[in-house]
N, C-alpha and C. Protein backbone atom coordinates (compact mmCIF):
# COMPACT_ATOMS: atom_id res chain seq x y z
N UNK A 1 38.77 108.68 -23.80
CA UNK A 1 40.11 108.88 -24.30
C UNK A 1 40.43 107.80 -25.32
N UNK A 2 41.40 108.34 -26.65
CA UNK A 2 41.26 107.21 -27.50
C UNK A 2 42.47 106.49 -27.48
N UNK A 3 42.50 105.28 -27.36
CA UNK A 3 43.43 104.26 -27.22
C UNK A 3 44.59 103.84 -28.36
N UNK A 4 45.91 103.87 -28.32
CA UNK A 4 47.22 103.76 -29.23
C UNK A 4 47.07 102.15 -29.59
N UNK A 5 47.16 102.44 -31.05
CA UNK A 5 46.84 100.87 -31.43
C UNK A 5 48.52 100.84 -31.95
N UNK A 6 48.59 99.22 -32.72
CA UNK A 6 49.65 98.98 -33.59
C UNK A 6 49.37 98.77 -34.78
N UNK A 7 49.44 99.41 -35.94
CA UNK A 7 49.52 98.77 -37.10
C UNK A 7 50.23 98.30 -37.95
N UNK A 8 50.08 97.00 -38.36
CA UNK A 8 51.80 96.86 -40.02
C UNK A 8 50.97 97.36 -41.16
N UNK A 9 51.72 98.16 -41.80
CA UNK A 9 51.22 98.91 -42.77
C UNK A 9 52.68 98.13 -43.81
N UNK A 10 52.01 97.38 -45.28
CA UNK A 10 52.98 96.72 -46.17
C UNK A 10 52.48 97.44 -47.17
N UNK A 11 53.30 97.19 -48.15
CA UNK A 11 53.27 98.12 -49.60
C UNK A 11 54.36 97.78 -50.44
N UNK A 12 54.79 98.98 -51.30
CA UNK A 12 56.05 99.00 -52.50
C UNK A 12 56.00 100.49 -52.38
N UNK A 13 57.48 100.31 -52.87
CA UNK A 13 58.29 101.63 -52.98
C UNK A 13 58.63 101.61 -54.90
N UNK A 14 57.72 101.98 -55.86
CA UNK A 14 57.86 102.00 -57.54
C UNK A 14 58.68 103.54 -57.72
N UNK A 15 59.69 103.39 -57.66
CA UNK A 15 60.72 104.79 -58.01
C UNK A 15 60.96 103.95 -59.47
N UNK A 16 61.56 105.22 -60.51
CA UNK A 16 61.98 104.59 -61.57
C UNK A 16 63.04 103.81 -61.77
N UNK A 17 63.98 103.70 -60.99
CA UNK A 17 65.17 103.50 -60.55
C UNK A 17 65.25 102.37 -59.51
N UNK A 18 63.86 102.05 -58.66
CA UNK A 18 64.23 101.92 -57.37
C UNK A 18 62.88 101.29 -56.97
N UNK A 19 62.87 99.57 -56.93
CA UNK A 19 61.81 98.86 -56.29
C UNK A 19 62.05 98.42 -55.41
N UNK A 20 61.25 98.23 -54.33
CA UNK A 20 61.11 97.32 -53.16
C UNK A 20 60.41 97.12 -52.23
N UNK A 21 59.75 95.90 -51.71
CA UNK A 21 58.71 96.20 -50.87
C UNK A 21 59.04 96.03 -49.25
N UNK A 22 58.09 96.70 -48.36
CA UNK A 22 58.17 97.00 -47.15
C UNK A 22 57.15 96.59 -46.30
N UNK A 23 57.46 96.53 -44.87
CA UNK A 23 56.84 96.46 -43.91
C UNK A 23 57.00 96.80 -42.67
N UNK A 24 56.36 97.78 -42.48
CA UNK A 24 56.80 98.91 -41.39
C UNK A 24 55.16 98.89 -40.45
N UNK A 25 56.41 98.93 -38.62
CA UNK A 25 54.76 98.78 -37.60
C UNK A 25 55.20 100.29 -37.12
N UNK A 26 53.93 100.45 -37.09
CA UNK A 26 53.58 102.22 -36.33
C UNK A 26 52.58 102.05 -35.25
N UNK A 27 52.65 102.88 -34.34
CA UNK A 27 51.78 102.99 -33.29
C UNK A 27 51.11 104.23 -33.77
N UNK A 28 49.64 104.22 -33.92
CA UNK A 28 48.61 105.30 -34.11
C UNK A 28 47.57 104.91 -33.41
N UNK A 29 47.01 106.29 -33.07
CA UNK A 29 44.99 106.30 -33.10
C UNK A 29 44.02 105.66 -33.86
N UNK A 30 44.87 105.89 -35.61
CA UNK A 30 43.77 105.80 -36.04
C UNK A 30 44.66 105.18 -37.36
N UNK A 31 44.62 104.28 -38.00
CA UNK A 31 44.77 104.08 -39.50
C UNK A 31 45.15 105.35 -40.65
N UNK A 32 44.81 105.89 -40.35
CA UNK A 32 44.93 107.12 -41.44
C UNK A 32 45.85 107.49 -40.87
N UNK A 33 46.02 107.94 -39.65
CA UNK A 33 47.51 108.53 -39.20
C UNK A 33 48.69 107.74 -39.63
N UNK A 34 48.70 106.35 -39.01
CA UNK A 34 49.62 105.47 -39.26
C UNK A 34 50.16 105.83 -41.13
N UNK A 35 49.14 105.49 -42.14
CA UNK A 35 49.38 106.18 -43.37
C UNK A 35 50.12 107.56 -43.46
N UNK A 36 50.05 108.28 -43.22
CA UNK A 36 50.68 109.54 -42.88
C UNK A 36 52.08 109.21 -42.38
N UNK A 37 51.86 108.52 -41.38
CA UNK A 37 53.46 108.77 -40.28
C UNK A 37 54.35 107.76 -41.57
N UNK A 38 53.66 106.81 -42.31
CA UNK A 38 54.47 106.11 -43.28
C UNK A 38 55.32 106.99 -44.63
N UNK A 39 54.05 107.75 -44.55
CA UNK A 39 54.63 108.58 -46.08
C UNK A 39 55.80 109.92 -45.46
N UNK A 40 55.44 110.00 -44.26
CA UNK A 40 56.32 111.28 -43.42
C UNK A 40 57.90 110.34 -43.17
N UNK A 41 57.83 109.39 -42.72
CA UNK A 41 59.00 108.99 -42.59
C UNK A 41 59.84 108.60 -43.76
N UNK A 42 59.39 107.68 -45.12
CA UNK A 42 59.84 107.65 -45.96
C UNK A 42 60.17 108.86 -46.73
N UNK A 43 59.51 109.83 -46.47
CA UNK A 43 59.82 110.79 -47.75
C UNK A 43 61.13 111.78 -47.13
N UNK A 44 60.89 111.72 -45.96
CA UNK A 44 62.10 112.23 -45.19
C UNK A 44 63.65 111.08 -45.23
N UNK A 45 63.19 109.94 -44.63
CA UNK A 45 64.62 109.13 -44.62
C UNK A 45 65.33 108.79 -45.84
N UNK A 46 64.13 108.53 -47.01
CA UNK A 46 64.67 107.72 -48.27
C UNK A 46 64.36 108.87 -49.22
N UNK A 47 63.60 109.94 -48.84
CA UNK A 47 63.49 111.25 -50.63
C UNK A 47 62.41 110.25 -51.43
N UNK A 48 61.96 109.81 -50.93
CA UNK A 48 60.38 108.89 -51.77
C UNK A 48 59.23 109.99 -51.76
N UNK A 49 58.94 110.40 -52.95
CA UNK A 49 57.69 110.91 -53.09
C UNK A 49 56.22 110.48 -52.48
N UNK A 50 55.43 110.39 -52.20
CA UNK A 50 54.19 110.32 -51.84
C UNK A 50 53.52 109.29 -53.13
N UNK A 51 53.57 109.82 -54.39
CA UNK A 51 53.63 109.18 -55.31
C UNK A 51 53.74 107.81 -55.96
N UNK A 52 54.97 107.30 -55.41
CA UNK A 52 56.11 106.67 -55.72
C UNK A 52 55.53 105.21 -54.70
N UNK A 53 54.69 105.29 -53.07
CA UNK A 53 54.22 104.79 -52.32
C UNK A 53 53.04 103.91 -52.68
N UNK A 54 52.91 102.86 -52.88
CA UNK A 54 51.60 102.07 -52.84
C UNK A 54 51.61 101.35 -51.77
N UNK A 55 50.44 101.13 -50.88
CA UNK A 55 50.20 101.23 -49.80
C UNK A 55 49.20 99.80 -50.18
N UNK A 56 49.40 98.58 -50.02
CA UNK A 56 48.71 97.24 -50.11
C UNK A 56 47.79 96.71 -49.06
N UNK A 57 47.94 96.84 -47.69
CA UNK A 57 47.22 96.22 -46.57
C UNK A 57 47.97 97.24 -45.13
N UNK A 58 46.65 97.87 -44.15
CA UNK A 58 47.29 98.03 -43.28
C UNK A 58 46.36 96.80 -42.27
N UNK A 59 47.03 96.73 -41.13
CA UNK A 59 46.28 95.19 -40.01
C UNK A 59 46.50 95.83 -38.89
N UNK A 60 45.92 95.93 -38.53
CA UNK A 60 45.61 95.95 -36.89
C UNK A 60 46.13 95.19 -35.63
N UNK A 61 47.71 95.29 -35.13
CA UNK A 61 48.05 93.82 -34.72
C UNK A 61 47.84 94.14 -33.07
N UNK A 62 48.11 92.94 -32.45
CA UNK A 62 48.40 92.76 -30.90
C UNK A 62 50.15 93.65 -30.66
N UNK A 63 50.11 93.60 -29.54
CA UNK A 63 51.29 94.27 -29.04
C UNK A 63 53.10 92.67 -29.25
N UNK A 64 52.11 91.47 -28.78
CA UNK A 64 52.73 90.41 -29.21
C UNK A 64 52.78 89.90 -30.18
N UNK A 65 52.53 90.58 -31.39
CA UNK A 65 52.83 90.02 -32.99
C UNK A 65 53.62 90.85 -33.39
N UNK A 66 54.43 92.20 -33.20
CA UNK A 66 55.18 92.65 -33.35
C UNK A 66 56.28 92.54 -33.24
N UNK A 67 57.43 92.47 -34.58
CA UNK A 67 58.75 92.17 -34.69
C UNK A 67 59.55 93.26 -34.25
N UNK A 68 59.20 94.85 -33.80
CA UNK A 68 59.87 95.61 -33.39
C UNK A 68 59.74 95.57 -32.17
N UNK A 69 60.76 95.21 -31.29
CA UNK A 69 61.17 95.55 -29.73
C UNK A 69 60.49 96.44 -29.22
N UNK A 70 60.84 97.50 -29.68
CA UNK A 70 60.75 99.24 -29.02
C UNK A 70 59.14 99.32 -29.10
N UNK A 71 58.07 99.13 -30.12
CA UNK A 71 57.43 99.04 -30.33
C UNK A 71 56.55 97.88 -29.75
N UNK A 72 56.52 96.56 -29.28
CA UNK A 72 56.27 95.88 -28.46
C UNK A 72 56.60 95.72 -26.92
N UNK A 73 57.33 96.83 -27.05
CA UNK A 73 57.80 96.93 -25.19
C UNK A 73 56.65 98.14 -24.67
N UNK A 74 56.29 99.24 -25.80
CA UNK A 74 55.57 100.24 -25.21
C UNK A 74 54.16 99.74 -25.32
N UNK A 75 53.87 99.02 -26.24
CA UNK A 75 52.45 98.47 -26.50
C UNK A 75 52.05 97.53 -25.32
N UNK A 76 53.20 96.72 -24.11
CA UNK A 76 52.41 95.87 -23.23
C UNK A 76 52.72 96.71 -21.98
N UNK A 77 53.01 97.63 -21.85
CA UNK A 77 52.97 98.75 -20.88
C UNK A 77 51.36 99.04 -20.32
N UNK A 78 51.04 99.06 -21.61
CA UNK A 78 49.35 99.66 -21.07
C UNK A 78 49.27 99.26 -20.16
């Protein structure tokens, strides 16, 4: 069975209008998902194209290097 990791996935948001960079933790399987669940949530919450996304470093963290609560409370559950 495959095991729920954490990743911080950092980047920029280059709209013509509209810079800024980010850092967002996701819980995935796999790296590529985490990519996905990034571009699914932005393009839904903020109307950011896929496009518009540059994607700089994703990392692999512990459940205790995480700045999100919700996300570090389910990660030391295991």
């Amino acid at each position: 069975m495959s095991e729920v990791k954490i990743f911080r996935i950092t980047g920029r948001i280059l709209k013509p209008k509209y810079r800024t960079e980010f850092s967002k933790e996701i819980r995935s399987i796999t790296p590529e998902a985490a990519v996905e669940k990034v571009y699914s949530d932005f393009g839904s919450q903020h109307r950011v194209r896929r496009t518009h996304i540059r994607i700089d470093s994703i990392q692999e963290i512990a459940p205790e290097e995480s700045t999100d609560m919700s996300i570090r409370q389910l990660g030391e559950e295991v």
